[in-house]
PDB file of N, CA and C in Angstrom:
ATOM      1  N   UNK A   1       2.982   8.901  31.214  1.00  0.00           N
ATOM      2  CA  UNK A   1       3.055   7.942  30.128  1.00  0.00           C
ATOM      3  C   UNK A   1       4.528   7.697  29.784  1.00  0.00           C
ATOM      4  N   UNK A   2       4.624   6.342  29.274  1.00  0.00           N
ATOM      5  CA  UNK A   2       6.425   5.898  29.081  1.00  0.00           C
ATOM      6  C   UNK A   2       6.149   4.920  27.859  1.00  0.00           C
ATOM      7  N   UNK A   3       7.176   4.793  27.321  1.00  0.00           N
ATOM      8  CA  UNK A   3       7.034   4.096  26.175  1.00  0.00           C
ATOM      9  C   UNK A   3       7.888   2.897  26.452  1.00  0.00           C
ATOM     10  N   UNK A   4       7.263   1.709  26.703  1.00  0.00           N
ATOM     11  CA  UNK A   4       7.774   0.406  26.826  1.00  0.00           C
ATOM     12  C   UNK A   4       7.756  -0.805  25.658  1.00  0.00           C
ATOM     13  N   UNK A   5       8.842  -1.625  25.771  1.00  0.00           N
ATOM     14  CA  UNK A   5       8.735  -2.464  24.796  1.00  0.00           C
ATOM     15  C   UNK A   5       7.955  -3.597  24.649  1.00  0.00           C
ATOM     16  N   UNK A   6       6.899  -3.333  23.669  1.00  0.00           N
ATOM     17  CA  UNK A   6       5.797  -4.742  23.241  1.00  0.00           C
ATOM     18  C   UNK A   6       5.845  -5.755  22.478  1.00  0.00           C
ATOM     19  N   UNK A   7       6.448  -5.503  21.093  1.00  0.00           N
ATOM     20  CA  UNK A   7       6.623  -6.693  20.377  1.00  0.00           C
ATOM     21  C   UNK A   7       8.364  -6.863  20.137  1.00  0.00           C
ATOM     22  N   UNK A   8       8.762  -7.888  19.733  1.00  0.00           N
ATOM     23  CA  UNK A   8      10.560  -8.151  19.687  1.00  0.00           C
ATOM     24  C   UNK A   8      10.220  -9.314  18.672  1.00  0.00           C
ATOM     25  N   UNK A   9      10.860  -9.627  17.327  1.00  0.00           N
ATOM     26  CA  UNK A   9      11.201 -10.544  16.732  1.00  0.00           C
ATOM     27  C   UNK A   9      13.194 -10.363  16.538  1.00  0.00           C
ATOM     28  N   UNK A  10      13.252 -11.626  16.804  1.00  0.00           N
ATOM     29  CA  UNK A  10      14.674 -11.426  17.283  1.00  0.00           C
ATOM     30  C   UNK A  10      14.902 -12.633  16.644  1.00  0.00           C
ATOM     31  N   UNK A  11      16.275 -12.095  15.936  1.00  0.00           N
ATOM     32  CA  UNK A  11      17.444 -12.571  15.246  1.00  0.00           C
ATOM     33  C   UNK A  11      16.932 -13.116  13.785  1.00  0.00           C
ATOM     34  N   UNK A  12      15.872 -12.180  12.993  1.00  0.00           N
ATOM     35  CA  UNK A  12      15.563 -12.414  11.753  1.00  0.00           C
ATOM     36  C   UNK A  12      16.207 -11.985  10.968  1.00  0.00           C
ATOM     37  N   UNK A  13      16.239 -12.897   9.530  1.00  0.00           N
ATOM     38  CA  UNK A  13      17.153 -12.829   8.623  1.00  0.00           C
ATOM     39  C   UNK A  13      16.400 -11.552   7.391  1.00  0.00           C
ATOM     40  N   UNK A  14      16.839 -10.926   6.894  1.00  0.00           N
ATOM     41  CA  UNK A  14      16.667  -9.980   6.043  1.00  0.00           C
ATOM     42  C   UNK A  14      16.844 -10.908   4.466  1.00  0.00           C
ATOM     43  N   UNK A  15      15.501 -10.877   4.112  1.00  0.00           N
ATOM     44  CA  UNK A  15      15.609 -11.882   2.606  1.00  0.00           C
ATOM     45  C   UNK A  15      15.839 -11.241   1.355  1.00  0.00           C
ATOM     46  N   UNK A  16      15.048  -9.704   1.704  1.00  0.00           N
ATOM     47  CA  UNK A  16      15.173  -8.723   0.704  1.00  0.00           C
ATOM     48  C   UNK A  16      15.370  -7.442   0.914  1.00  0.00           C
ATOM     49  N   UNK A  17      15.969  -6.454  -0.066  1.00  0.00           N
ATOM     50  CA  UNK A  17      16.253  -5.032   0.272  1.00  0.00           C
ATOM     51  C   UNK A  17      15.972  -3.741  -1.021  1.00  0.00           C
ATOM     52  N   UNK A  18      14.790  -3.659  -1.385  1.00  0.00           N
ATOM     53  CA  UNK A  18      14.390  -3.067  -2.282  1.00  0.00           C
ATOM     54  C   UNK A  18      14.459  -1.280  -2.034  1.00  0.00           C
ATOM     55  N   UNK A  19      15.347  -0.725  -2.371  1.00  0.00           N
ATOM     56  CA  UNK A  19      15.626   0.302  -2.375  1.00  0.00           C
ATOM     57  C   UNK A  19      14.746   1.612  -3.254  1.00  0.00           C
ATOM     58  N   UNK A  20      14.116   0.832  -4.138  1.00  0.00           N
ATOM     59  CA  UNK A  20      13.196   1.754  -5.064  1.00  0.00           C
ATOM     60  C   UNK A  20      11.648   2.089  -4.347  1.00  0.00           C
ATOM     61  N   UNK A  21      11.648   0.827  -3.512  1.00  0.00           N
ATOM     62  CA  UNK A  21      10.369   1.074  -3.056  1.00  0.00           C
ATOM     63  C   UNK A  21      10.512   2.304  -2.379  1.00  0.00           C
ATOM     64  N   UNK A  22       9.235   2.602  -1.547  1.00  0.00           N
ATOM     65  CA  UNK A  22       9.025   4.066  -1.331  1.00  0.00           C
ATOM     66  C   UNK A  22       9.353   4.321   0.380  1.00  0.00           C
ATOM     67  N   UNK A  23       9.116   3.187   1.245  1.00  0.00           N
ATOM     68  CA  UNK A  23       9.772   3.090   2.594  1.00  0.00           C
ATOM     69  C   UNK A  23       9.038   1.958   3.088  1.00  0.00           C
ATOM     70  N   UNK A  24       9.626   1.458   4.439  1.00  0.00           N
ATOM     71  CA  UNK A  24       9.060   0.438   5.472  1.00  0.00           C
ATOM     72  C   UNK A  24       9.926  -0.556   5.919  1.00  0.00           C
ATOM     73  N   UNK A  25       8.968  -1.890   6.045  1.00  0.00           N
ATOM     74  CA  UNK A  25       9.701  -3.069   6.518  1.00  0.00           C
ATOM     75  C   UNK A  25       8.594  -4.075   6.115  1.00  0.00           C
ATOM     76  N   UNK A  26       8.919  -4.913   5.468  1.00  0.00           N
ATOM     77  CA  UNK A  26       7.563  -5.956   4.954  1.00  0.00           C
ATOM     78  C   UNK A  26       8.169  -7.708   5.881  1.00  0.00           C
ATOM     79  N   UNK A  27       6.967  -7.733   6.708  1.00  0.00           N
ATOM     80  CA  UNK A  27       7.393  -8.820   8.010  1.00  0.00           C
ATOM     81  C   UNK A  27       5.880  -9.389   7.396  1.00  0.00           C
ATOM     82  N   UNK A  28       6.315 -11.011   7.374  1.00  0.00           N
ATOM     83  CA  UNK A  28       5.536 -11.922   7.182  1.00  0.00           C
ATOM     84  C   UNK A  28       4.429 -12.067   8.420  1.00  0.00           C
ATOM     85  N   UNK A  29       3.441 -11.817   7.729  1.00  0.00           N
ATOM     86  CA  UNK A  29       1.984 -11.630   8.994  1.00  0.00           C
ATOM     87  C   UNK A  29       1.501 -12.707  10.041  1.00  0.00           C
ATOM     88  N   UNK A  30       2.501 -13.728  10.019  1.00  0.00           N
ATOM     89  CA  UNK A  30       2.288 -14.689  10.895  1.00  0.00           C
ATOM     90  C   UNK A  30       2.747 -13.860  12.062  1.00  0.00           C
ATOM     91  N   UNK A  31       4.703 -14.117  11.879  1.00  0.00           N
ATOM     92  CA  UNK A  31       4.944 -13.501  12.958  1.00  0.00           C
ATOM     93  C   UNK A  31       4.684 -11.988  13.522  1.00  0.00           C
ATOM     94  N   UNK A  32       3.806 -10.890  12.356  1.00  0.00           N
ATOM     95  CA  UNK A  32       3.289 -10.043  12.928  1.00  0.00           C
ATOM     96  C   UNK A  32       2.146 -10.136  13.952  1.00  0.00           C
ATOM     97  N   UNK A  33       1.684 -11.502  13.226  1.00  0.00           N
ATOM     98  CA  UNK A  33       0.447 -11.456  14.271  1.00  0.00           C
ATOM     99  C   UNK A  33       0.701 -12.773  15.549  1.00  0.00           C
ATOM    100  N   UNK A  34       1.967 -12.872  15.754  1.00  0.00           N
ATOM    101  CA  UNK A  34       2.555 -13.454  17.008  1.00  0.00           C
ATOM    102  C   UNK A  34       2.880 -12.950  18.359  1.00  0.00           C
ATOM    103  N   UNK A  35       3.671 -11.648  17.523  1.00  0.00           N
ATOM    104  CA  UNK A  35       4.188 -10.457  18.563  1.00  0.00           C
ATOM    105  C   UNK A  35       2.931  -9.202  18.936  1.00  0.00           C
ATOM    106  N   UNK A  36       2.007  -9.136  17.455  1.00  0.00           N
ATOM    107  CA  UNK A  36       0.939  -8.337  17.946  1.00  0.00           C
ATOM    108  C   UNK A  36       1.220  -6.471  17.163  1.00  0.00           C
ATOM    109  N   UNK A  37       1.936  -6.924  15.979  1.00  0.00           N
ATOM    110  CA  UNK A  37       2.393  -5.920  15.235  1.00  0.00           C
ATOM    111  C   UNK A  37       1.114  -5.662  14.468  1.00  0.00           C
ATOM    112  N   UNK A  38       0.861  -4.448  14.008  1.00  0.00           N
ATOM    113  CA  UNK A  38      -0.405  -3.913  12.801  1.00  0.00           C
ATOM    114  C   UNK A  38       0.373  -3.312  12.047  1.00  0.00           C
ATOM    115  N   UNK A  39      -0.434  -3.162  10.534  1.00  0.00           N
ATOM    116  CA  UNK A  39       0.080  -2.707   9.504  1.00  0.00           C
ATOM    117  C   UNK A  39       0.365  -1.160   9.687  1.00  0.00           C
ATOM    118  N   UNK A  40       1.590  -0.621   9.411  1.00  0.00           N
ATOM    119  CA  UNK A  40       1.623   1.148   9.695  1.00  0.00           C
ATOM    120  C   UNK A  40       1.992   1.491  10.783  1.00  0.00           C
ATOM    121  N   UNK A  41       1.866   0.177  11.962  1.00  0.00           N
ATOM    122  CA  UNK A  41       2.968   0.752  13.650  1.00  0.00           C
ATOM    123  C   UNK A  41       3.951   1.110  12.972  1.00  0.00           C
ATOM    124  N   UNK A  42       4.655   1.814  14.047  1.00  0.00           N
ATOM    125  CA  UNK A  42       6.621   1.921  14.022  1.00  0.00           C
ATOM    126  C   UNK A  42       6.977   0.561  14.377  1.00  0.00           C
ATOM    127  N   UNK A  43       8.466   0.983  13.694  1.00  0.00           N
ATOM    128  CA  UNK A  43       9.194  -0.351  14.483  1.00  0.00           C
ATOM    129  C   UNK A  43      10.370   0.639  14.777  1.00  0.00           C
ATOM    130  N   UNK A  44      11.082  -0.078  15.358  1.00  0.00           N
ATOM    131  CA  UNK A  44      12.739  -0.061  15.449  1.00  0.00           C
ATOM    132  C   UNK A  44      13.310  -0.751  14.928  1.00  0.00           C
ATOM    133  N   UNK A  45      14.578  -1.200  14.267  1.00  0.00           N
ATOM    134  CA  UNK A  45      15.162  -1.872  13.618  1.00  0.00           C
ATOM    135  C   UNK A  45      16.456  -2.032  13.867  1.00  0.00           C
ATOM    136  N   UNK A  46      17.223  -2.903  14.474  1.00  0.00           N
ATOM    137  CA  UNK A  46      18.295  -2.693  14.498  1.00  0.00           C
ATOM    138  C   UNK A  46      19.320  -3.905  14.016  1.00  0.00           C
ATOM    139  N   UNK A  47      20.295  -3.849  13.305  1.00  0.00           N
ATOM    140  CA  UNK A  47      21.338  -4.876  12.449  1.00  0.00           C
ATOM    141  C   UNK A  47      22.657  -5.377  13.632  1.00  0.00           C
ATOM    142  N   UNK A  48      22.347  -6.444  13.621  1.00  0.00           N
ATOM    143  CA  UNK A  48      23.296  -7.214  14.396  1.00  0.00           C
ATOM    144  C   UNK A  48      24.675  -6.769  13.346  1.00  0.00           C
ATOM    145  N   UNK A  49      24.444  -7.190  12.622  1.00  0.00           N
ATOM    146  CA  UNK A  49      26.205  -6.770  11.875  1.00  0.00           C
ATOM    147  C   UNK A  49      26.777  -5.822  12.024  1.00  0.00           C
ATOM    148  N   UNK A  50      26.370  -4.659  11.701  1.00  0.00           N
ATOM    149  CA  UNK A  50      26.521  -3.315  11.435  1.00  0.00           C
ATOM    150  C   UNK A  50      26.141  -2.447  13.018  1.00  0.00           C
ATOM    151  N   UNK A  51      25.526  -3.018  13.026  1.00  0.00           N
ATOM    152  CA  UNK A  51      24.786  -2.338  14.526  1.00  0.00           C
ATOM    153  C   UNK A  51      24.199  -0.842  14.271  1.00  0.00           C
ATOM    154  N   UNK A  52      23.490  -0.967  12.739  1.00  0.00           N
ATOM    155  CA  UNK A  52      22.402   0.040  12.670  1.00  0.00           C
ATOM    156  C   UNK A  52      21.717   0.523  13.129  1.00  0.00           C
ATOM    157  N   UNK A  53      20.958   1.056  13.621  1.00  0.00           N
ATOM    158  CA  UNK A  53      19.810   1.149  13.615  1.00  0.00           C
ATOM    159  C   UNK A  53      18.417   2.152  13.211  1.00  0.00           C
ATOM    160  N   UNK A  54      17.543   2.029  13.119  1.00  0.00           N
ATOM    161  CA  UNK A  54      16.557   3.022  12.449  1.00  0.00           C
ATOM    162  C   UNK A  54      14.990   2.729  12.583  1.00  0.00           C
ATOM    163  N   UNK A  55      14.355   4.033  12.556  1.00  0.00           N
ATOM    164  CA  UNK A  55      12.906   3.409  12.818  1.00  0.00           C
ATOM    165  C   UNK A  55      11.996   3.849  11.102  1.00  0.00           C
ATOM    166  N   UNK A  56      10.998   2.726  10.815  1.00  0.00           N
ATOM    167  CA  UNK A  56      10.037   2.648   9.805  1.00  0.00           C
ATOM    168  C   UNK A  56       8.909   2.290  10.770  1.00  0.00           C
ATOM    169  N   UNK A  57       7.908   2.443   9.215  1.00  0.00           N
ATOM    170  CA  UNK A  57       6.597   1.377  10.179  1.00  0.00           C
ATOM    171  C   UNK A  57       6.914   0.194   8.659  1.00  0.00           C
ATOM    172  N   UNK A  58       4.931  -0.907   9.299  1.00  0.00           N
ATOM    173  CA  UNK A  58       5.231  -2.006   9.590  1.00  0.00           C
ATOM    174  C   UNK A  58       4.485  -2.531   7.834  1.00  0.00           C
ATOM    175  N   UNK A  59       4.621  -2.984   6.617  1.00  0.00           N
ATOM    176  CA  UNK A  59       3.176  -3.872   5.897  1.00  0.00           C
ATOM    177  C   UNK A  59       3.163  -4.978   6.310  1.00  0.00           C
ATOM    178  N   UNK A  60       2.634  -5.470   6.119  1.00  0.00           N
ATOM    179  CA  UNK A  60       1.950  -6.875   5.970  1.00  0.00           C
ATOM    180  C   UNK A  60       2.448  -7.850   4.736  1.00  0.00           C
ATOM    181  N   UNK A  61       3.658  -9.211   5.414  1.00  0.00           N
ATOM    182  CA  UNK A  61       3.766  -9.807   4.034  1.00  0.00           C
ATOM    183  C   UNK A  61       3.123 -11.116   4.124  1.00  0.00           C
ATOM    184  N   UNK A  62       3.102 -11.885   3.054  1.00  0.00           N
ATOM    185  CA  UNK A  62       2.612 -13.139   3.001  1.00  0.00           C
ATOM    186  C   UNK A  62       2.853 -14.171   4.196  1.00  0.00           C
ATOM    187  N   UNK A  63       1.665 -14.489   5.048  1.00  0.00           N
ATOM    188  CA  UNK A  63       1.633 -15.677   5.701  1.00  0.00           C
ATOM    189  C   UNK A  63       2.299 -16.400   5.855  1.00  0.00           C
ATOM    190  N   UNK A  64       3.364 -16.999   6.237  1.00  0.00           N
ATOM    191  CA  UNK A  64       4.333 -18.302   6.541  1.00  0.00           C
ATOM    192  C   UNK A  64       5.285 -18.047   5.509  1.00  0.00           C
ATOM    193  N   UNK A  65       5.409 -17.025   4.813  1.00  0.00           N
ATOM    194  CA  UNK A  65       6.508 -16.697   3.913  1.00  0.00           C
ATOM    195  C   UNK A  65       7.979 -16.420   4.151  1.00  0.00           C
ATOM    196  N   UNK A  66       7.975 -16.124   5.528  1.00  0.00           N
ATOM    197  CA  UNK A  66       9.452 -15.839   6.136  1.00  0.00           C
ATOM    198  C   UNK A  66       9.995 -14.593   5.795  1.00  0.00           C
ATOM    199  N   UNK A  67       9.480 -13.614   4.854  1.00  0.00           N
ATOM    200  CA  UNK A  67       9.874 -12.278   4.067  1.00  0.00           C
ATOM    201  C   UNK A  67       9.907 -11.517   5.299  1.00  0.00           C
ATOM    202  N   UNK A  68      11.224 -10.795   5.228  1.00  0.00           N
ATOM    203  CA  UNK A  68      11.205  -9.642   5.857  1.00  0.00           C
ATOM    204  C   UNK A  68      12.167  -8.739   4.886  1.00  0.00           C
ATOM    205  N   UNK A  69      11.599  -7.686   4.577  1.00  0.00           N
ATOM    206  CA  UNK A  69      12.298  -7.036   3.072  1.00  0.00           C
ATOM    207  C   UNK A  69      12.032  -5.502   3.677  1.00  0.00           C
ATOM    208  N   UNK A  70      13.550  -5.155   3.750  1.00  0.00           N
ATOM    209  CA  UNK A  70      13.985  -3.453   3.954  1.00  0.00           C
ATOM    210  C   UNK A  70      13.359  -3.159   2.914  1.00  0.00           C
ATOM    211  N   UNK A  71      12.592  -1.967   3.088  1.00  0.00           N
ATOM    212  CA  UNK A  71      12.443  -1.276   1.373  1.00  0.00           C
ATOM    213  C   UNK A  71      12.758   0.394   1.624  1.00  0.00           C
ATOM    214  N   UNK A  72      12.885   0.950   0.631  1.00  0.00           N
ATOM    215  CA  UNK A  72      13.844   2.244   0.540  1.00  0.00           C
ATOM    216  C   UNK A  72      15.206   2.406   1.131  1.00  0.00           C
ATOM    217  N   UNK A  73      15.103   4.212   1.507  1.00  0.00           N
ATOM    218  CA  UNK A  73      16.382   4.121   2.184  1.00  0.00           C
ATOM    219  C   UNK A  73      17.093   3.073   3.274  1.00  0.00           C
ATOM    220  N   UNK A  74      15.841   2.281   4.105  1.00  0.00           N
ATOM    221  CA  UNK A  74      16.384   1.491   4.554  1.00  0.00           C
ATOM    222  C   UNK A  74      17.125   0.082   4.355  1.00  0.00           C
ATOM    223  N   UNK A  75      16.787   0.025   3.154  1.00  0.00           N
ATOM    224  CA  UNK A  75      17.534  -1.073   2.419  1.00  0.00           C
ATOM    225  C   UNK A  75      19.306  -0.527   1.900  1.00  0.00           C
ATOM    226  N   UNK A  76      19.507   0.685   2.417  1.00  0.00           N
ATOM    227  CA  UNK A  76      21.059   1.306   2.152  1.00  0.00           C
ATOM    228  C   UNK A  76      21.993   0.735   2.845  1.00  0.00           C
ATOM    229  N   UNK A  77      21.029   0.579   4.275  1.00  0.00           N
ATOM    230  CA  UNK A  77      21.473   0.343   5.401  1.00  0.00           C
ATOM    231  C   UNK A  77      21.769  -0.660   6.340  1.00  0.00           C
ATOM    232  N   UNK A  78      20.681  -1.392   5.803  1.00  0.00           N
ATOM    233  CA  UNK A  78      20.184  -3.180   6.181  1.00  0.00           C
ATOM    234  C   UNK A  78      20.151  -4.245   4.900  1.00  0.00           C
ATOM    235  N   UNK A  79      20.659  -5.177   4.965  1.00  0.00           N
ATOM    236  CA  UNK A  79      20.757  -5.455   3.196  1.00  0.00           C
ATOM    237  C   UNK A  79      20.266  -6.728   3.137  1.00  0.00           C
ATOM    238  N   UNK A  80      19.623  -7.753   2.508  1.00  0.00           N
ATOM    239  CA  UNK A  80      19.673  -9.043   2.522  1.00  0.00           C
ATOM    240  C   UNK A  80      20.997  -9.565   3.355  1.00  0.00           C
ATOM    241  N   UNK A  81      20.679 -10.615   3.832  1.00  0.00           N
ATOM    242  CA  UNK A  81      21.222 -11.559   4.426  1.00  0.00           C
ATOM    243  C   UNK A  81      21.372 -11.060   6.045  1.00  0.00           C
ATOM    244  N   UNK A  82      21.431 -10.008   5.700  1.00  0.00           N
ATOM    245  CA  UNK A  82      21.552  -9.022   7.374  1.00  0.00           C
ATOM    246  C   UNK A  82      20.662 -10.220   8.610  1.00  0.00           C
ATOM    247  N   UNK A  83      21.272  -9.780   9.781  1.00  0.00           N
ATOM    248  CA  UNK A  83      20.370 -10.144  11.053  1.00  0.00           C
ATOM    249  C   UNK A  83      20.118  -9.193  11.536  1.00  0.00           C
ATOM    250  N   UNK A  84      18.783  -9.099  12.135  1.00  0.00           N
ATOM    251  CA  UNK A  84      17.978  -7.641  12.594  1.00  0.00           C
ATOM    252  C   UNK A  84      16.968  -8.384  13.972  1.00  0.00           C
ATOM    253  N   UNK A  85      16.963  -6.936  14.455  1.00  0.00           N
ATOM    254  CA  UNK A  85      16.196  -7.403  15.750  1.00  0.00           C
ATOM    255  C   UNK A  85      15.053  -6.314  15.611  1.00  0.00           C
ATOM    256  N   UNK A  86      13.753  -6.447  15.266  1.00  0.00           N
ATOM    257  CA  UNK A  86      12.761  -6.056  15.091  1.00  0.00           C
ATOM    258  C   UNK A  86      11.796  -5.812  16.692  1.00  0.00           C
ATOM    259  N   UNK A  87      11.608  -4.196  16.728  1.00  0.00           N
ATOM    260  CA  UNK A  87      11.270  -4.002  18.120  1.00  0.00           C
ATOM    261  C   UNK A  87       9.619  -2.692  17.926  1.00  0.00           C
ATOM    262  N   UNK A  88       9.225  -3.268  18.750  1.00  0.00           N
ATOM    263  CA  UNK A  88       7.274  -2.206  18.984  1.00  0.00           C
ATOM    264  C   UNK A  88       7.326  -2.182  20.211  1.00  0.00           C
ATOM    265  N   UNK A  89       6.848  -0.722  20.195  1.00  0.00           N
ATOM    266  CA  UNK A  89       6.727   0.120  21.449  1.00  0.00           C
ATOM    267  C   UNK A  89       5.730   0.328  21.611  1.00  0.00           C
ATOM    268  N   UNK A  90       4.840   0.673  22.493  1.00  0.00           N
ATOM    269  CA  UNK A  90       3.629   1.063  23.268  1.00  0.00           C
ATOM    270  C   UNK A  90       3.888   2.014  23.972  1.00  0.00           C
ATOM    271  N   UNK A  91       3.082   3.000  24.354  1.00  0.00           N
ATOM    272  CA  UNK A  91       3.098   3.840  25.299  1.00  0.00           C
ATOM    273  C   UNK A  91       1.802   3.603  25.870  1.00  0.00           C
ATOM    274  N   UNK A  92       2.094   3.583  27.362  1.00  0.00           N
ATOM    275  CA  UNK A  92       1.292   3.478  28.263  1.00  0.00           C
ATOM    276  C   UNK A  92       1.705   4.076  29.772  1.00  0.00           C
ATOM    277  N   UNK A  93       0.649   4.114  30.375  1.00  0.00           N
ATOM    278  CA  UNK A  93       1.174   4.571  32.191  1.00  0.00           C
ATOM    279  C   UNK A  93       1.852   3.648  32.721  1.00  0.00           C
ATOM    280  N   UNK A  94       1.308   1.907  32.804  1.00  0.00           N
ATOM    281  CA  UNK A  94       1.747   0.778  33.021  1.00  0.00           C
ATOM    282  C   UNK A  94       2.657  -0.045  32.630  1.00  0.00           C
ATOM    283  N   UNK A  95       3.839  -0.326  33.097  1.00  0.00           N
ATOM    284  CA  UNK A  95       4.419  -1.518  32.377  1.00  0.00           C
ATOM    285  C   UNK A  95       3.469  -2.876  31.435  1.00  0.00           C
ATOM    286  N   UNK A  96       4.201  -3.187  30.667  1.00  0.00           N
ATOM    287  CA  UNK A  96       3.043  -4.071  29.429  1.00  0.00           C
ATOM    288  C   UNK A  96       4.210  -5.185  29.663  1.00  0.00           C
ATOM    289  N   UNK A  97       3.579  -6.511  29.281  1.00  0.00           N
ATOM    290  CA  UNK A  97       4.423  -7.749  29.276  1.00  0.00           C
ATOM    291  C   UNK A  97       4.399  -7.514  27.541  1.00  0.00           C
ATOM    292  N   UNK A  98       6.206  -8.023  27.004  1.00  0.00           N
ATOM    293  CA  UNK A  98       6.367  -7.482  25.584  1.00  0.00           C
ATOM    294  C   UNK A  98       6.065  -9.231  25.170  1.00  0.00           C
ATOM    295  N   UNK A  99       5.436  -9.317  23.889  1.00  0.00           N
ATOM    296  CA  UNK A  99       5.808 -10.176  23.104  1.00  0.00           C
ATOM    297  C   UNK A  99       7.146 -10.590  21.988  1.00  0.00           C
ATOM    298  N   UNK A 100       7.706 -11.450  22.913  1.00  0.00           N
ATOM    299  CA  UNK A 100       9.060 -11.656  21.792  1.00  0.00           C
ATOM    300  C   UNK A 100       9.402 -12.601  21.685  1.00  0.00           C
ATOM    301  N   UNK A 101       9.964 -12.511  20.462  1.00  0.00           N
ATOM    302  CA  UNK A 101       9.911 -14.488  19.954  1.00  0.00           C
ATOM    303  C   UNK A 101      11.865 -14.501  19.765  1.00  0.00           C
ATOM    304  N   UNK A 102      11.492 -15.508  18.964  1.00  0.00           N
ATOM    305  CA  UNK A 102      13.211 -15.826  18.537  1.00  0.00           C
ATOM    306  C   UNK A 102      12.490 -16.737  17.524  1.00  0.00           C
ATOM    307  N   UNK A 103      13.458 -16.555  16.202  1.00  0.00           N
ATOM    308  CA  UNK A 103      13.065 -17.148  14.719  1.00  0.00           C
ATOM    309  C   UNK A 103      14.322 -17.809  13.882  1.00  0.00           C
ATOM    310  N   UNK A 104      14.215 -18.669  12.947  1.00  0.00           N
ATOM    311  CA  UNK A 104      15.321 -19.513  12.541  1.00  0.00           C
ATOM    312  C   UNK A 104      15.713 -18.913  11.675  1.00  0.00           C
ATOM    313  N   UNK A 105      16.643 -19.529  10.522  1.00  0.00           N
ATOM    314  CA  UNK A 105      17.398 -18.459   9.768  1.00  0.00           C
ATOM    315  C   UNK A 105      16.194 -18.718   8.417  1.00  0.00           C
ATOM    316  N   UNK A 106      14.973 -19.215   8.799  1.00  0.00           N
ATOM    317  CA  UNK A 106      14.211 -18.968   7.365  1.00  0.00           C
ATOM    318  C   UNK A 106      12.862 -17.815   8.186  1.00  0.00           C
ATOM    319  N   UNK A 107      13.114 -17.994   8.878  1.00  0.00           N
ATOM    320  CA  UNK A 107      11.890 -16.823   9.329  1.00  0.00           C
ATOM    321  C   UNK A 107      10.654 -17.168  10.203  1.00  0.00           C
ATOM    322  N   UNK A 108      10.766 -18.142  10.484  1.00  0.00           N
ATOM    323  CA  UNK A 108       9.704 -19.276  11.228  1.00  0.00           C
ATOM    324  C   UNK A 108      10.504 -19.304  12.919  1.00  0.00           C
ATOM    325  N   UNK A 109       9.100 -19.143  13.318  1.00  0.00           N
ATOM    326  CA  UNK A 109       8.869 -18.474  15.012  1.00  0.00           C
ATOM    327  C   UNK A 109       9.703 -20.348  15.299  1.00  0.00           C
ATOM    328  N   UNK A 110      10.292 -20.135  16.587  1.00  0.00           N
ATOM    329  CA  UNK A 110      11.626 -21.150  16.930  1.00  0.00           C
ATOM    330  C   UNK A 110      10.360 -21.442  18.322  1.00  0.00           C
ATOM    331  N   UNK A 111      11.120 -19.821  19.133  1.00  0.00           N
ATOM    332  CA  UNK A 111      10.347 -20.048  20.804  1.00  0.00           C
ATOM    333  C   UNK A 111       9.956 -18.713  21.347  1.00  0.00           C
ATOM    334  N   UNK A 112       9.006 -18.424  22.036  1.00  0.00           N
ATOM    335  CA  UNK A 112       8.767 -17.033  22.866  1.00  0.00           C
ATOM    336  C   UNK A 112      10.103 -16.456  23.554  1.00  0.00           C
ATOM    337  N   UNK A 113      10.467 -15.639  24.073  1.00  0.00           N
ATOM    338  CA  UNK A 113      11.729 -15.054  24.904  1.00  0.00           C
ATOM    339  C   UNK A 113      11.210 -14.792  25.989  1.00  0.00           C
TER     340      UNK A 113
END
């Protein structure tokens, strides 16, 4: 078994960074359910600016809302306005074809990769 890459939302904008909350990553459920993300996977996370990176799992935000909001410690790290490349892994025996998009600077799926 190997752990290969399945879902990729790439080059999303970070709208919010709520630090009180308790942990995660809140990704608008369209494009969760583009790439094929569920509520509570891991992700990876990584900041084009900073060149962070860190793993949470996944909630569920509003439909066509464009929200993607660090919450807790990861909001220390990743802040509004940030660009992030949002990554899901699978483990399997087989190579998997990944789902990955590319998104505009409001959060709305552009084109597949």
């Amino acid at each position: 078994m190997k752990w290969f890459l399945s879902s990729k939302i790439h080059h999303a904008t970070v709208t919010q960074a709520d630090v009180e909350y308790i942990g995660s990553i809140t990704i608008d459920s369209s494009l969760m359910e583009r790439v094929g993300l569920e509520p509570g996977e891991k992700v990876m996370v990584a900041a084009l600016e900073s060149g962070a990176r860190l793993e949470t799992y996944v909630l569920e935000g509003e439909p066509d809302s464009g929200v993607i909001c660090m919450n807790g410690p990861a909001a220390r790290q990743i802040q509004a306005g940030d660009h992030i490349i949002i990554f899901g892994y699978t483990l399997s025996e087989t190579p998997i074809e990944p789902k990955a998009i590319l998104v505009d600077g409001e959060n709305h799926f552009v084109k597949w990769l």
